[in-house]
C-alpha atoms as a PDB file:
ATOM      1  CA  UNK A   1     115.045  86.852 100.505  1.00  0.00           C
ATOM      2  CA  UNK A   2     112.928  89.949 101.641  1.00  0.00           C
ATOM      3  CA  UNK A   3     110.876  89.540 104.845  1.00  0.00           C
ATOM      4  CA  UNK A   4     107.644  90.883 104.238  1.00  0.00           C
ATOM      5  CA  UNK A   5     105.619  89.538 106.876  1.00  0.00           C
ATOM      6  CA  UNK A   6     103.155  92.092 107.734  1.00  0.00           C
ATOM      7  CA  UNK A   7     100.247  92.938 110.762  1.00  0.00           C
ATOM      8  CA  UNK A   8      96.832  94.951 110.539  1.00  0.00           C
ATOM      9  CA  UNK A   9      95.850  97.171 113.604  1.00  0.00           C
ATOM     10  CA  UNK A  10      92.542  98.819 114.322  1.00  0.00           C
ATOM     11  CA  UNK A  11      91.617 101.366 116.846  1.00  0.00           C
ATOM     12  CA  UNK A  12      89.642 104.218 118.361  1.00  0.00           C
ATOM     13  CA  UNK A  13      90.288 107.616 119.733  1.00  0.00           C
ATOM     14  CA  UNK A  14      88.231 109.859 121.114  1.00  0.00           C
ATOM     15  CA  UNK A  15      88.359 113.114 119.762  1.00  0.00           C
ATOM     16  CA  UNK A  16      86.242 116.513 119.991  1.00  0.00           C
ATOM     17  CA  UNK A  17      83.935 115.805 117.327  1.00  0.00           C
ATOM     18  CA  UNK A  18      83.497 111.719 118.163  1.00  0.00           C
ATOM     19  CA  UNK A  19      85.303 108.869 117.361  1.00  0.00           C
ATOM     20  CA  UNK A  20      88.197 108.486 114.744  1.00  0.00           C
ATOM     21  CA  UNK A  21      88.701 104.798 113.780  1.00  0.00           C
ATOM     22  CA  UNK A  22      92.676 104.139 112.443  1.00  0.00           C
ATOM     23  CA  UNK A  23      93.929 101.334 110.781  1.00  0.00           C
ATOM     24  CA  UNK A  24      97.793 100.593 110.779  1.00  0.00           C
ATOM     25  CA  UNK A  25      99.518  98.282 108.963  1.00  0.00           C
ATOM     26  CA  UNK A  26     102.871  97.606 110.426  1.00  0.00           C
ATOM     27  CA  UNK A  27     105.686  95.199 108.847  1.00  0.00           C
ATOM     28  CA  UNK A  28     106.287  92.272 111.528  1.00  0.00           C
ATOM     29  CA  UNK A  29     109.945  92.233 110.571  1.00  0.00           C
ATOM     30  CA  UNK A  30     110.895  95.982 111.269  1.00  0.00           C
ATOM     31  CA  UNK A  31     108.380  96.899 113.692  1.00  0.00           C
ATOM     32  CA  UNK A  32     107.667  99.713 111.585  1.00  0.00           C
ATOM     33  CA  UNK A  33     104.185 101.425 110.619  1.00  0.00           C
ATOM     34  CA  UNK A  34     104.084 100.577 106.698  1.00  0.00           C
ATOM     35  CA  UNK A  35     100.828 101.936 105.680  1.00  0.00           C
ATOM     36  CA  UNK A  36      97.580 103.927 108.189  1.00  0.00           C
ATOM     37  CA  UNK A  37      94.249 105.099 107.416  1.00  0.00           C
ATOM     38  CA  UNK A  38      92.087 107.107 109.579  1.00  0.00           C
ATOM     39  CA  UNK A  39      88.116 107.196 108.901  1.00  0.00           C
ATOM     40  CA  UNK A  40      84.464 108.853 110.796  1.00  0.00           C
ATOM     41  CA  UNK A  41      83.147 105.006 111.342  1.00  0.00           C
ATOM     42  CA  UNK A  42      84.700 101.540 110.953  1.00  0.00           C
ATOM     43  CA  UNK A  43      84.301 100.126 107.555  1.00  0.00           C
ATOM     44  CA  UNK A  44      85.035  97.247 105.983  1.00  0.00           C
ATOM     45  CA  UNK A  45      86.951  99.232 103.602  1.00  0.00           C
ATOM     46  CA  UNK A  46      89.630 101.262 105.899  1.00  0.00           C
ATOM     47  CA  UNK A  47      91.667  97.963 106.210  1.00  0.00           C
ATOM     48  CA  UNK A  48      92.327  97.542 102.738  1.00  0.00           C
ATOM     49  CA  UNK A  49      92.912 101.173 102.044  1.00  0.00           C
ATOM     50  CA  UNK A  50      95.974 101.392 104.517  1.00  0.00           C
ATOM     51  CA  UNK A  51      96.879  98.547 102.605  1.00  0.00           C
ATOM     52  CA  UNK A  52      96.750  99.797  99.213  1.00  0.00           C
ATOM     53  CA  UNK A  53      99.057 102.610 100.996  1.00  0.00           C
ATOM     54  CA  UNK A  54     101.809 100.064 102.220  1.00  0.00           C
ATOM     55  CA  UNK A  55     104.606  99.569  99.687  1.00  0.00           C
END
């Protein structure tokens, strides 16, 4: 049976022109990043777009 437990992440960095929100989806089994999105502001939507990205 496949393990396909998996984790959402959100952060920040500061960059030149402002802030750059990420959101990383990373499988809890392999401790590997699965799926990311990057975005201007925090949405509801950048969650479920890294998501979409994750196989």
């Amino acid at each position: 049976m496949a393990r396909t437990t998996k984790a959402a992440g959100l952060t920040y960095v500061a960059a030149w022109p402002g802030l750059v929100h990420a959101a990383f989806i990373i499988d809890a089994f392999s401790k590997m990043t699965v799926g990311w999105n990057v975005g201007r502001r925090m949405t509801a939507g950048l969650v479920p777009s890294a998501q979409s990205l994750s196989p």
